[in-house]
PDB file of N, CA and C in Angstrom:
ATOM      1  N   UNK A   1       0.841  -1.183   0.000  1.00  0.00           N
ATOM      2  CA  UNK A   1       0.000   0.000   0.000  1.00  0.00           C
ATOM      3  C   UNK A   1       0.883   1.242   0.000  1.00  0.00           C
ATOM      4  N   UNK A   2       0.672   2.543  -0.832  1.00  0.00           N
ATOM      5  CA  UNK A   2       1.750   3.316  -0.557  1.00  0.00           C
ATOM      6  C   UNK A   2       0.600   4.122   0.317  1.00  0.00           C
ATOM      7  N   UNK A   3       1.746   4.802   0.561  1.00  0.00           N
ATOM      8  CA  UNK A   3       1.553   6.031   1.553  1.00  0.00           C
ATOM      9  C   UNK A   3       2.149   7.284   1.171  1.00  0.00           C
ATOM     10  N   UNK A   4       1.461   8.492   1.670  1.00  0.00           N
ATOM     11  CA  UNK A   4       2.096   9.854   1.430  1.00  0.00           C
ATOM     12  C   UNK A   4       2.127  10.827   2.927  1.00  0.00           C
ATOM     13  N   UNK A   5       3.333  11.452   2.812  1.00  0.00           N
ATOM     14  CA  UNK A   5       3.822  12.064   3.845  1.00  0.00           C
ATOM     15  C   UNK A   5       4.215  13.569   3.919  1.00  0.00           C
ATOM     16  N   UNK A   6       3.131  13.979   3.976  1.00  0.00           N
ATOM     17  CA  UNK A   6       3.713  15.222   4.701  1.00  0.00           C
ATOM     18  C   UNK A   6       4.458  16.168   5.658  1.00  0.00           C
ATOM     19  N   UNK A   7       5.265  16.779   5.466  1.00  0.00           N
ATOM     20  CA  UNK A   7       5.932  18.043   6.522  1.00  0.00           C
ATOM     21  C   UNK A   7       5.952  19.166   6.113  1.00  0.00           C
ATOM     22  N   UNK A   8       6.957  19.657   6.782  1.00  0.00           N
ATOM     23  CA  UNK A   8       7.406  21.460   6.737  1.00  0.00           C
ATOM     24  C   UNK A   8       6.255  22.427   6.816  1.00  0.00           C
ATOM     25  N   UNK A   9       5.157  21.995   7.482  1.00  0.00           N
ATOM     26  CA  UNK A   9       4.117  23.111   7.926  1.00  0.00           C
ATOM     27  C   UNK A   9       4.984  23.504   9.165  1.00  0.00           C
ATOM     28  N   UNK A  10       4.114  24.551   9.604  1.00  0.00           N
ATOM     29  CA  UNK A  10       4.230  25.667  10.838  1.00  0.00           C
ATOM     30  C   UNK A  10       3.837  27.082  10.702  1.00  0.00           C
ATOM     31  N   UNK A  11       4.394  27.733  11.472  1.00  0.00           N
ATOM     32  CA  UNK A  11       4.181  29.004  11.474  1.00  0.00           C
ATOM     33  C   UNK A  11       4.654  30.129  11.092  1.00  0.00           C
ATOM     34  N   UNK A  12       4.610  31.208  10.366  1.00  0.00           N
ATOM     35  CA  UNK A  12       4.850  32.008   9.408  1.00  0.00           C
ATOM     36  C   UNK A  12       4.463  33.429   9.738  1.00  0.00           C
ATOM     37  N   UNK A  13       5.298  34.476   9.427  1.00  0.00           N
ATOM     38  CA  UNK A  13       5.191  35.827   9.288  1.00  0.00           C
ATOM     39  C   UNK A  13       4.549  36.054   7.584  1.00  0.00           C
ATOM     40  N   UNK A  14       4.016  37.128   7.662  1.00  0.00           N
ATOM     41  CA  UNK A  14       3.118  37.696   6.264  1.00  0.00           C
ATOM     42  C   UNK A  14       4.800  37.814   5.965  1.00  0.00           C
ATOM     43  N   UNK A  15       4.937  37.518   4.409  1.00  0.00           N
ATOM     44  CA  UNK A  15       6.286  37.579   3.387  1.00  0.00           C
ATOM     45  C   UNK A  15       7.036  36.631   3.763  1.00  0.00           C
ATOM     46  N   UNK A  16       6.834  35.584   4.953  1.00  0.00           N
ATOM     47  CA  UNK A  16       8.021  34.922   4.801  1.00  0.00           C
ATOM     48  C   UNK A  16       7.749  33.458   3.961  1.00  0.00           C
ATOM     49  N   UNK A  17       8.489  32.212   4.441  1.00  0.00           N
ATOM     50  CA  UNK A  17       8.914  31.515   3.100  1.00  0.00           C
ATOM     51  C   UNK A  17       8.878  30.104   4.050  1.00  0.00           C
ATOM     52  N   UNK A  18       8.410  29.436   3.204  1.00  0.00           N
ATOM     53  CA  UNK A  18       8.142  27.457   3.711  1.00  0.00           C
ATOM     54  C   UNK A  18       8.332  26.548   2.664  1.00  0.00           C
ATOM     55  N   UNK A  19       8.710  25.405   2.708  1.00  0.00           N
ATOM     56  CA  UNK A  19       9.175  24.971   2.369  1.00  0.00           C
ATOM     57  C   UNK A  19       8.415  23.312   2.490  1.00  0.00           C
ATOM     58  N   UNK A  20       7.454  22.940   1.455  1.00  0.00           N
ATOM     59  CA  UNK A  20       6.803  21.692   1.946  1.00  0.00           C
ATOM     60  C   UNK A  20       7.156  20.437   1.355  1.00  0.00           C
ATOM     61  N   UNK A  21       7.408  19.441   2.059  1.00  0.00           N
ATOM     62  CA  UNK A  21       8.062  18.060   1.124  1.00  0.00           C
ATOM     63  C   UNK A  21       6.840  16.997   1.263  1.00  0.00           C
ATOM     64  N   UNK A  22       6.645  16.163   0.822  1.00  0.00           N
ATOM     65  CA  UNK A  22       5.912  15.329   0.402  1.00  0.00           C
ATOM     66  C   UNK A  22       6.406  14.245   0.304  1.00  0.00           C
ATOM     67  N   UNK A  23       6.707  13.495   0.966  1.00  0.00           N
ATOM     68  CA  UNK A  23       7.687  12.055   0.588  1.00  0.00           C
ATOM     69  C   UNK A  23       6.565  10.824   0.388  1.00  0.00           C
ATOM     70  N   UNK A  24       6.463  10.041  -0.825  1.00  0.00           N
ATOM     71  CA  UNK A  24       5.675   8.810  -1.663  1.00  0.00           C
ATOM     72  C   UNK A  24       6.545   7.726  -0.992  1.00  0.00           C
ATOM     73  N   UNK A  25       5.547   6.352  -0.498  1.00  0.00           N
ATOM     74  CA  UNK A  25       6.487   5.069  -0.487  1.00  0.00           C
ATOM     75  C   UNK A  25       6.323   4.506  -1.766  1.00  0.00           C
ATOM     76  N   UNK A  26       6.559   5.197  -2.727  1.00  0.00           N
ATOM     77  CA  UNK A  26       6.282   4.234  -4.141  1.00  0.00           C
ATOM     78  C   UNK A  26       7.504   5.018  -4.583  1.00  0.00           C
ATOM     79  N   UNK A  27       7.838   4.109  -5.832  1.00  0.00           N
ATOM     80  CA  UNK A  27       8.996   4.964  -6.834  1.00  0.00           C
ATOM     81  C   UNK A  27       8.079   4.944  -8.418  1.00  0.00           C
ATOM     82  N   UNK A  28       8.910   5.661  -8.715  1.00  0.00           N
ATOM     83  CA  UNK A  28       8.598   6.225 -10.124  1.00  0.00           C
ATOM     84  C   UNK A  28       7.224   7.373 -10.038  1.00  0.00           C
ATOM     85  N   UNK A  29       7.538   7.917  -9.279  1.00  0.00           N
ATOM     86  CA  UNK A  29       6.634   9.731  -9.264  1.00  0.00           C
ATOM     87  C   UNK A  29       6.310  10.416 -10.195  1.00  0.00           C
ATOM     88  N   UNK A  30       7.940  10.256 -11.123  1.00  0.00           N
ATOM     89  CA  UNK A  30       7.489  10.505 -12.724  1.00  0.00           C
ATOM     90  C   UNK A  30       6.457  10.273 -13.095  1.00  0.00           C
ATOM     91  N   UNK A  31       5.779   8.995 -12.873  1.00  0.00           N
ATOM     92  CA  UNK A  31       5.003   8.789 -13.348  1.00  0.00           C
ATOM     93  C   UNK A  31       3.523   9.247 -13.398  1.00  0.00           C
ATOM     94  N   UNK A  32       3.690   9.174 -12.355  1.00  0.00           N
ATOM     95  CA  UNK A  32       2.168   9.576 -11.385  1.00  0.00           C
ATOM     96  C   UNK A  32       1.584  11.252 -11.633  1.00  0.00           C
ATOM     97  N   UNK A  33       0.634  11.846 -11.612  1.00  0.00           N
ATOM     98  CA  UNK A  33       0.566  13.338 -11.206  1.00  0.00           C
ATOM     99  C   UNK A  33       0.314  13.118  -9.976  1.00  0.00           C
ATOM    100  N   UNK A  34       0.999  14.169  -9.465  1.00  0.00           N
ATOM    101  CA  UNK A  34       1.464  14.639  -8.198  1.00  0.00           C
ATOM    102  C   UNK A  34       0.910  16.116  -8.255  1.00  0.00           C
ATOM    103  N   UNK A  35       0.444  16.555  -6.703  1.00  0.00           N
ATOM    104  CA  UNK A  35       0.368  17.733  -6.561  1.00  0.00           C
ATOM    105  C   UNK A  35       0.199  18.289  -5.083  1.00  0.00           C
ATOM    106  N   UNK A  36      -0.403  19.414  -5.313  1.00  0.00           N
ATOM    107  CA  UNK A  36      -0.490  19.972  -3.522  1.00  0.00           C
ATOM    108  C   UNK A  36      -1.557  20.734  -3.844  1.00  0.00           C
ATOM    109  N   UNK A  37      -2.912  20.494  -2.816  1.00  0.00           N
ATOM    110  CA  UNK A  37      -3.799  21.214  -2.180  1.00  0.00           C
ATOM    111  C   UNK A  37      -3.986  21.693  -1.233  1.00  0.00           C
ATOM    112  N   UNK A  38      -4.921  22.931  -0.806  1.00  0.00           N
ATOM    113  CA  UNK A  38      -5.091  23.254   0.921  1.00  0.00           C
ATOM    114  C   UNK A  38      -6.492  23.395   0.942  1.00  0.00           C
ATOM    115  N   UNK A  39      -6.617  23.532   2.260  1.00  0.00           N
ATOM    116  CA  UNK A  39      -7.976  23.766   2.439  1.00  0.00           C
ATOM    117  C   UNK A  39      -8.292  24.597   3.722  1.00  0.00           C
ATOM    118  N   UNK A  40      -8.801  25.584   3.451  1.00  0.00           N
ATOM    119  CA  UNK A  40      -8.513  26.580   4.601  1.00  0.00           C
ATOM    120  C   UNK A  40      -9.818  26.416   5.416  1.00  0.00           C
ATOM    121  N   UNK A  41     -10.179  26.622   6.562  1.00  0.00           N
ATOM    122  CA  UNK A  41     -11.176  26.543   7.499  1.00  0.00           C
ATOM    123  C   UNK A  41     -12.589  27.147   6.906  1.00  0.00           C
ATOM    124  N   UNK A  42     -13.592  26.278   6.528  1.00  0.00           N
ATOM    125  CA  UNK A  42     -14.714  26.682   6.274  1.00  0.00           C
ATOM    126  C   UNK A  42     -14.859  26.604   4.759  1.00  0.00           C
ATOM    127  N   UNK A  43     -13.719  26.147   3.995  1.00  0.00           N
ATOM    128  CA  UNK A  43     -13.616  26.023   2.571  1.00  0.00           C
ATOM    129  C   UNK A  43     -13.415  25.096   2.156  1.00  0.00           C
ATOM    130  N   UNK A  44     -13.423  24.674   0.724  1.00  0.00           N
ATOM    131  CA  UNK A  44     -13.630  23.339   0.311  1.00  0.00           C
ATOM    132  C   UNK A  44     -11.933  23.527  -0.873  1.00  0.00           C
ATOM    133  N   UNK A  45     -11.497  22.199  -0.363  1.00  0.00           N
ATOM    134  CA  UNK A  45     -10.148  21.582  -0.585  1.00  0.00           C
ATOM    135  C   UNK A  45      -9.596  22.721  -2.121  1.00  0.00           C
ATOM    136  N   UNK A  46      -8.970  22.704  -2.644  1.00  0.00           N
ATOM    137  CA  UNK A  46      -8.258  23.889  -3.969  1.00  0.00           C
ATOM    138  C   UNK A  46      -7.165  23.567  -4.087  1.00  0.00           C
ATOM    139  N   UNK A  47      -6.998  23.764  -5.129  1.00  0.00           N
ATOM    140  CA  UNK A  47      -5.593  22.790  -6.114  1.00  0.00           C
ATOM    141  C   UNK A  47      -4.959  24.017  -5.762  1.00  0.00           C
ATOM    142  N   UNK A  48      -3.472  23.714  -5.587  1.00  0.00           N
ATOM    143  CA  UNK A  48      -2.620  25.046  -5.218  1.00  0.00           C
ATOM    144  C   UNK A  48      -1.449  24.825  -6.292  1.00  0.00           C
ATOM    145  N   UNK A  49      -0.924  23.260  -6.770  1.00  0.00           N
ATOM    146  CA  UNK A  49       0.283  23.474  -7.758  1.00  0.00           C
ATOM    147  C   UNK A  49       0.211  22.036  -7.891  1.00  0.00           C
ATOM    148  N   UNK A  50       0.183  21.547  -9.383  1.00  0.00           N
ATOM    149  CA  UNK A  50      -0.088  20.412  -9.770  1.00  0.00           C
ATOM    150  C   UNK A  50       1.313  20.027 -11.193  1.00  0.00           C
ATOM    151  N   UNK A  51       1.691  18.885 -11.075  1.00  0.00           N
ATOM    152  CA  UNK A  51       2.665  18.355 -12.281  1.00  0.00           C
ATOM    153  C   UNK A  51       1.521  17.391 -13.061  1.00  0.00           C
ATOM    154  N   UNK A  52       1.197  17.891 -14.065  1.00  0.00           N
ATOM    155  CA  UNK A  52       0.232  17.392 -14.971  1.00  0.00           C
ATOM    156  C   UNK A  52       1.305  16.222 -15.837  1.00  0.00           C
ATOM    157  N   UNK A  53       0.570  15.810 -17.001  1.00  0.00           N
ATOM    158  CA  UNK A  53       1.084  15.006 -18.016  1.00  0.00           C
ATOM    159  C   UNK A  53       2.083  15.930 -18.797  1.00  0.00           C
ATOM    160  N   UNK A  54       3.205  15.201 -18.922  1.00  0.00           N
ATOM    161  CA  UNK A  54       4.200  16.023 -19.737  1.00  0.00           C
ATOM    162  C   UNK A  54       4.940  16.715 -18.781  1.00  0.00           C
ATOM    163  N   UNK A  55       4.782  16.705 -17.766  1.00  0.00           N
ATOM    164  CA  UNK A  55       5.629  17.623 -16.608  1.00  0.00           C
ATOM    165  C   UNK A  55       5.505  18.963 -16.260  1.00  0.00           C
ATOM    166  N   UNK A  56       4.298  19.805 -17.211  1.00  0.00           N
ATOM    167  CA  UNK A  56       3.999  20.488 -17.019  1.00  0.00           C
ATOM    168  C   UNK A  56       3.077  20.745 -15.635  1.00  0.00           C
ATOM    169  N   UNK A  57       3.878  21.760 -15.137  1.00  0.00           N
ATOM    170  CA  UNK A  57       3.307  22.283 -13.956  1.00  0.00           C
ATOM    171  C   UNK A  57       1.931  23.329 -14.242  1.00  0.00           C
ATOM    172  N   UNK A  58       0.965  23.734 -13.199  1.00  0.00           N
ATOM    173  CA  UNK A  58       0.042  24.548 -13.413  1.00  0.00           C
ATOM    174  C   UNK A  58      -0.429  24.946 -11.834  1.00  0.00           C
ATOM    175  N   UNK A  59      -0.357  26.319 -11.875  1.00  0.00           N
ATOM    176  CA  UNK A  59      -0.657  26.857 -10.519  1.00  0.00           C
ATOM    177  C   UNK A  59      -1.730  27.590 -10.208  1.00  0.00           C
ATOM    178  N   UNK A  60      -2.241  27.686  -8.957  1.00  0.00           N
ATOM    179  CA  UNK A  60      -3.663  28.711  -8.738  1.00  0.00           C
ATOM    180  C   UNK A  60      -3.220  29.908  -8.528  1.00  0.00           C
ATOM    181  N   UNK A  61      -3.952  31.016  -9.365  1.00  0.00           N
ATOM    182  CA  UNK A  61      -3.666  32.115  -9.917  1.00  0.00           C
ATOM    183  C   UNK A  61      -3.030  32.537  -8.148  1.00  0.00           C
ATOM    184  N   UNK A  62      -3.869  32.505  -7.536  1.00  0.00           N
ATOM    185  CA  UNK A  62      -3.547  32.703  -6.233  1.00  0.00           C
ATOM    186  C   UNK A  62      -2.029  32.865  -5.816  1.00  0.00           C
ATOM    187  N   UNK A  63      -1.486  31.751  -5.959  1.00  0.00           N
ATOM    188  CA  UNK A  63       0.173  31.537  -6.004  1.00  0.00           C
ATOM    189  C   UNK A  63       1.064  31.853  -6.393  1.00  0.00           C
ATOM    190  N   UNK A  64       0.550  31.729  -8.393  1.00  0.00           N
ATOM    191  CA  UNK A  64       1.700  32.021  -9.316  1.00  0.00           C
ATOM    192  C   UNK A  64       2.795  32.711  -9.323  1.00  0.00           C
ATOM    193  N   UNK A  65       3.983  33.002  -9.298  1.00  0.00           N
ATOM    194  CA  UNK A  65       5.249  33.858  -9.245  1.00  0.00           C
ATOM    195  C   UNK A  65       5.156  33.849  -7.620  1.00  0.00           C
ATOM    196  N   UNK A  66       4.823  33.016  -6.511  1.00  0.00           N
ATOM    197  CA  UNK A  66       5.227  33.125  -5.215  1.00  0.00           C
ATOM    198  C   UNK A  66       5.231  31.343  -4.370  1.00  0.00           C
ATOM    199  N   UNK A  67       4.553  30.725  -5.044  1.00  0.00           N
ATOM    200  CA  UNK A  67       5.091  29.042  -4.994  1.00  0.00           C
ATOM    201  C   UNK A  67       5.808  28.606  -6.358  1.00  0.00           C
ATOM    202  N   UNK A  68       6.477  27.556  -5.866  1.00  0.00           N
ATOM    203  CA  UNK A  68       6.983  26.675  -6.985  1.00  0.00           C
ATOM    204  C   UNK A  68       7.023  24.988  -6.617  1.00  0.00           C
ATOM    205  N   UNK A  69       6.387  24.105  -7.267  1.00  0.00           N
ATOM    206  CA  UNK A  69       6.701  23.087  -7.185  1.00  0.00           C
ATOM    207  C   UNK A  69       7.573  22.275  -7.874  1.00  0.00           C
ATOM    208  N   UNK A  70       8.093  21.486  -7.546  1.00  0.00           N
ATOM    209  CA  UNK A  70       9.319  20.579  -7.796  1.00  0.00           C
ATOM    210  C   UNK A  70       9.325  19.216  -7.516  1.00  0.00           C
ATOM    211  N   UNK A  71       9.998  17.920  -7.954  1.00  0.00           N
ATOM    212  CA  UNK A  71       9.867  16.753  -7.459  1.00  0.00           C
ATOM    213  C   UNK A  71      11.593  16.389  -7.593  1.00  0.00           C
ATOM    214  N   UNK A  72      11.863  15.162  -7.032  1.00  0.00           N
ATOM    215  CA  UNK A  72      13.191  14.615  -6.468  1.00  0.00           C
ATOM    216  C   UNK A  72      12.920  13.382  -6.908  1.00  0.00           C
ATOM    217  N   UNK A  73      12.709  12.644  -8.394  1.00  0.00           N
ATOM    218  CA  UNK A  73      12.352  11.380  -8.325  1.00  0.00           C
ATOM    219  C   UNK A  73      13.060   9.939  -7.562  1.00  0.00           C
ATOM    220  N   UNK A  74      14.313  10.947  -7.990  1.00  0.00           N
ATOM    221  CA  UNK A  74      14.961   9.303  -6.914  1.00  0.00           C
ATOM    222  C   UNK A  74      14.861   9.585  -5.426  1.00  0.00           C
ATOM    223  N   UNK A  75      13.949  10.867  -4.463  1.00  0.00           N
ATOM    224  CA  UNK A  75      13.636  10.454  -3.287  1.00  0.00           C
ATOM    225  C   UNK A  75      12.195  10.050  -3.459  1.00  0.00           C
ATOM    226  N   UNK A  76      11.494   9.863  -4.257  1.00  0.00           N
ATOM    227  CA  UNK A  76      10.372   9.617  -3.949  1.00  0.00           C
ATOM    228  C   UNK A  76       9.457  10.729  -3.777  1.00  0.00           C
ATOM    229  N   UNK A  77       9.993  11.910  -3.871  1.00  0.00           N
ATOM    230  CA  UNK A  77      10.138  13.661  -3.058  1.00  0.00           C
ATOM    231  C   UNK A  77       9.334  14.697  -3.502  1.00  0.00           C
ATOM    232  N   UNK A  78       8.011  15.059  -3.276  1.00  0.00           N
ATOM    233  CA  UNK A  78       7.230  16.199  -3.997  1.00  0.00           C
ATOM    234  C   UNK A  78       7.779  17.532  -3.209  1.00  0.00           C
ATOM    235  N   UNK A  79       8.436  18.512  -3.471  1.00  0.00           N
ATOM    236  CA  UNK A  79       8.097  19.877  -2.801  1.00  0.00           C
ATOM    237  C   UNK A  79       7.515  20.820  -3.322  1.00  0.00           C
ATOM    238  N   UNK A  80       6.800  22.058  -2.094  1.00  0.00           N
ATOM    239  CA  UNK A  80       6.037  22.911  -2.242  1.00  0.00           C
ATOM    240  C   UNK A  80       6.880  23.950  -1.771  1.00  0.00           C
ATOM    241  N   UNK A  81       7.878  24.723  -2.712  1.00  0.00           N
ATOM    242  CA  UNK A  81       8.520  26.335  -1.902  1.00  0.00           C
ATOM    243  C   UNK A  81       7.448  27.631  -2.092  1.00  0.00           C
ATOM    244  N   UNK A  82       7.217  28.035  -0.946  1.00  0.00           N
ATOM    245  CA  UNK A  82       6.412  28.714  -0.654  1.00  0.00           C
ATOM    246  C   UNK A  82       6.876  30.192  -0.303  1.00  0.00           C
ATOM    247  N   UNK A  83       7.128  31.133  -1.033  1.00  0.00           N
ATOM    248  CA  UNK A  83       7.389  32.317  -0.666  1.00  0.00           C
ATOM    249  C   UNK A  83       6.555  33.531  -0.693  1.00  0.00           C
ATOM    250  N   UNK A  84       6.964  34.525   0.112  1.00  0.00           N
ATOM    251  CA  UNK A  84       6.072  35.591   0.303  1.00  0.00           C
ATOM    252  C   UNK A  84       4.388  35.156   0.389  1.00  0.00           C
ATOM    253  N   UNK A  85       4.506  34.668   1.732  1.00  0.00           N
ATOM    254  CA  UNK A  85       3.099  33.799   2.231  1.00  0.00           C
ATOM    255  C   UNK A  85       2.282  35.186   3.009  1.00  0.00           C
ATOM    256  N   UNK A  86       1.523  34.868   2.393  1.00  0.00           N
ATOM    257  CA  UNK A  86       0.102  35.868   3.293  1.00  0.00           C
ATOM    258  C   UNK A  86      -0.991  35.352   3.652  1.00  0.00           C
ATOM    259  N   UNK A  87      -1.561  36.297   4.618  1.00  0.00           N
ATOM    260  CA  UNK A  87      -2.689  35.739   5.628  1.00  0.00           C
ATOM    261  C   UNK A  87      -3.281  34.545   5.156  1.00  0.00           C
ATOM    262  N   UNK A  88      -4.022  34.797   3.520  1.00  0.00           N
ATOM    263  CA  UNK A  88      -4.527  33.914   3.009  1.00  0.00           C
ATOM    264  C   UNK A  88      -3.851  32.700   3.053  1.00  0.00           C
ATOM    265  N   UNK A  89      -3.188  32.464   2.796  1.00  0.00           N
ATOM    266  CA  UNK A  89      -2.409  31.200   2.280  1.00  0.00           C
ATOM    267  C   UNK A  89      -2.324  30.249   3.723  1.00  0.00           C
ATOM    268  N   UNK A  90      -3.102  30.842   4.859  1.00  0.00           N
ATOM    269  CA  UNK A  90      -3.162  29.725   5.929  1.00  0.00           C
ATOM    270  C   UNK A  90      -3.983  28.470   5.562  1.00  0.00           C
ATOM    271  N   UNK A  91      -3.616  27.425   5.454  1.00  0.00           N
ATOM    272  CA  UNK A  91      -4.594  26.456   5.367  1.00  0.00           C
ATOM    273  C   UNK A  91      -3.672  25.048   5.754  1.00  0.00           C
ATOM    274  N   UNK A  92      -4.720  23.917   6.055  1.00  0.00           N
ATOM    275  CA  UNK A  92      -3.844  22.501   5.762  1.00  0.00           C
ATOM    276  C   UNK A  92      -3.287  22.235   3.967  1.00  0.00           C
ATOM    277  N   UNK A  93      -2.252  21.720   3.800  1.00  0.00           N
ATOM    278  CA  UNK A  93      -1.601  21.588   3.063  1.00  0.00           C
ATOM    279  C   UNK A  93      -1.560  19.745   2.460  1.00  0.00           C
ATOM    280  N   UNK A  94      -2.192  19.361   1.657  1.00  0.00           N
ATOM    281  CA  UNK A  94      -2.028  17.847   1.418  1.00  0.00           C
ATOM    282  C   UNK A  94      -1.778  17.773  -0.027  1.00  0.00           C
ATOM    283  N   UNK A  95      -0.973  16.514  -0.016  1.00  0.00           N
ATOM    284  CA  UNK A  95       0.067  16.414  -1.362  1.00  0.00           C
ATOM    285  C   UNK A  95      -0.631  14.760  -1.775  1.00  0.00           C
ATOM    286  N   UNK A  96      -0.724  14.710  -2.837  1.00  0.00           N
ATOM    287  CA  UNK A  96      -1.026  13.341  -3.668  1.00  0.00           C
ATOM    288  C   UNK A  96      -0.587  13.459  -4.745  1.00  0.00           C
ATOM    289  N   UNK A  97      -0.150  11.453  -4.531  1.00  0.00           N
ATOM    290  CA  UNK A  97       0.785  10.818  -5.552  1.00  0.00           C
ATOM    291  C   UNK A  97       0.072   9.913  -6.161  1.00  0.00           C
ATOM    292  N   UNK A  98      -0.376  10.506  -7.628  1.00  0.00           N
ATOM    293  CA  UNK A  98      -1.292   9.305  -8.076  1.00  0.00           C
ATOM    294  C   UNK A  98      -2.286   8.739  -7.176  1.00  0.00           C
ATOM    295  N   UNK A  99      -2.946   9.547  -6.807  1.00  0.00           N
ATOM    296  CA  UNK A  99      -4.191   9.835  -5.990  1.00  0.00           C
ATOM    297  C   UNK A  99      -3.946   8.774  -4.753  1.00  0.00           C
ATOM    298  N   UNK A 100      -3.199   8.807  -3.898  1.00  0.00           N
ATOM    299  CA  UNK A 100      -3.007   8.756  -2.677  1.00  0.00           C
ATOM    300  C   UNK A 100      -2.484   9.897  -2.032  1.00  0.00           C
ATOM    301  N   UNK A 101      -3.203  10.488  -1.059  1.00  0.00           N
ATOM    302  CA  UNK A 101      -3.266  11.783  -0.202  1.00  0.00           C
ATOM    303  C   UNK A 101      -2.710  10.941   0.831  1.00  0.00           C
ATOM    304  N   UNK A 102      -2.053  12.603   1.439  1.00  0.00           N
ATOM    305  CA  UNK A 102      -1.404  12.464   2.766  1.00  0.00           C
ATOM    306  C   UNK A 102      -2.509  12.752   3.853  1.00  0.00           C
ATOM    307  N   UNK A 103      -2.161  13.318   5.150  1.00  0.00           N
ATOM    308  CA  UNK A 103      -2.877  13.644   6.108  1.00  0.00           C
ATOM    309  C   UNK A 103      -2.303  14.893   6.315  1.00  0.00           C
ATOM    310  N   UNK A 104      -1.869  15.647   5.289  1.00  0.00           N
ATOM    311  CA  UNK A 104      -1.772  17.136   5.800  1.00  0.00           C
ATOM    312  C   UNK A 104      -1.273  17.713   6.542  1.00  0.00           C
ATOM    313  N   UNK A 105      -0.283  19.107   6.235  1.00  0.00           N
ATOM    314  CA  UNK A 105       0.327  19.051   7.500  1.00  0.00           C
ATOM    315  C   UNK A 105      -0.359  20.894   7.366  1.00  0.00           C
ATOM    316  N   UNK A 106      -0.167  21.709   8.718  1.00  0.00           N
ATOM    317  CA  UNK A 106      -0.632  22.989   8.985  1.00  0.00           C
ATOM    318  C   UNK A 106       0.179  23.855   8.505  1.00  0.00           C
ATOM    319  N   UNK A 107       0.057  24.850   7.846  1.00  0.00           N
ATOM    320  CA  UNK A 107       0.780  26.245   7.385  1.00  0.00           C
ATOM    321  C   UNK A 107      -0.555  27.188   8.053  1.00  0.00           C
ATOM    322  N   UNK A 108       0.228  28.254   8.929  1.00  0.00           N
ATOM    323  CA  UNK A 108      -0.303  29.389   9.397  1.00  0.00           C
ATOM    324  C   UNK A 108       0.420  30.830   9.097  1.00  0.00           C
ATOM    325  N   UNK A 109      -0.052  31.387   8.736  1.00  0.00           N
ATOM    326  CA  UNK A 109       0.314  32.650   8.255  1.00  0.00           C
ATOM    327  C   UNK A 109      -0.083  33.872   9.105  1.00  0.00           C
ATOM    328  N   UNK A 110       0.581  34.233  10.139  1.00  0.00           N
ATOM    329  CA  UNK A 110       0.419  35.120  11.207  1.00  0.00           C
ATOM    330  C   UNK A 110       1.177  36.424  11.809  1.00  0.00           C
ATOM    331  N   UNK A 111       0.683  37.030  12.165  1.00  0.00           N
ATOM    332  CA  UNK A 111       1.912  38.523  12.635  1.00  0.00           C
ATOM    333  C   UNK A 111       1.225  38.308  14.093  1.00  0.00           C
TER     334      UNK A 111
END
């Protein structure tokens, strides 16, 4: 059965920067689409940065020019760099690999 793993949530100043990994017990990620959603309190789940077919990435306007996603195929490794984070951008954070979801980890965005 694989599994997906989330980290690098916590807590955050408005502009600062996180860093989310995603580690798959499966190999070949390549393969799979992979991505990262959140879901902020009272809202319903939203694609935040996805590796489609072809490797093309696609982001929510929301993000664009302030996340970037990336993968590490020989760790197994999805990341989410997250810069210049604002209020909004508080939410749980869950990553799926070929549609196995993690359990999310917390990003808070606070002064």
């Amino acid at each position: 059965q694989v599994h997906v793993v989330e980290s690098g949530g916590g807590l955050v100043q408005p502009g600062g920067s996180l860093r989310l990994s995603c580690a798959a017990s499966r190999s070949n990620i390549s393969l799979a689409i992979v991505g990262w959603f959140r879901q902020a309190p009272g809202k319903r789940r939203e694609s935040v940065a996805l590796f489609a077919d072809g490797g093309r990435t696609n982001y929510a306007d929301s993000v664009k020019g302030r996340f970037t996603v990336s993968r590490d195929n020989a760790k197994n490794t999805v990341y989410l760099q997250m810069n210049n984070l604002k209020l909004e951008d508080t939410a749980v954070y869950f990553c799926t690999v070929g549609g196995v979801w993690g359990q999310g980890t917390q990003v808070t965005v606070s002064s």
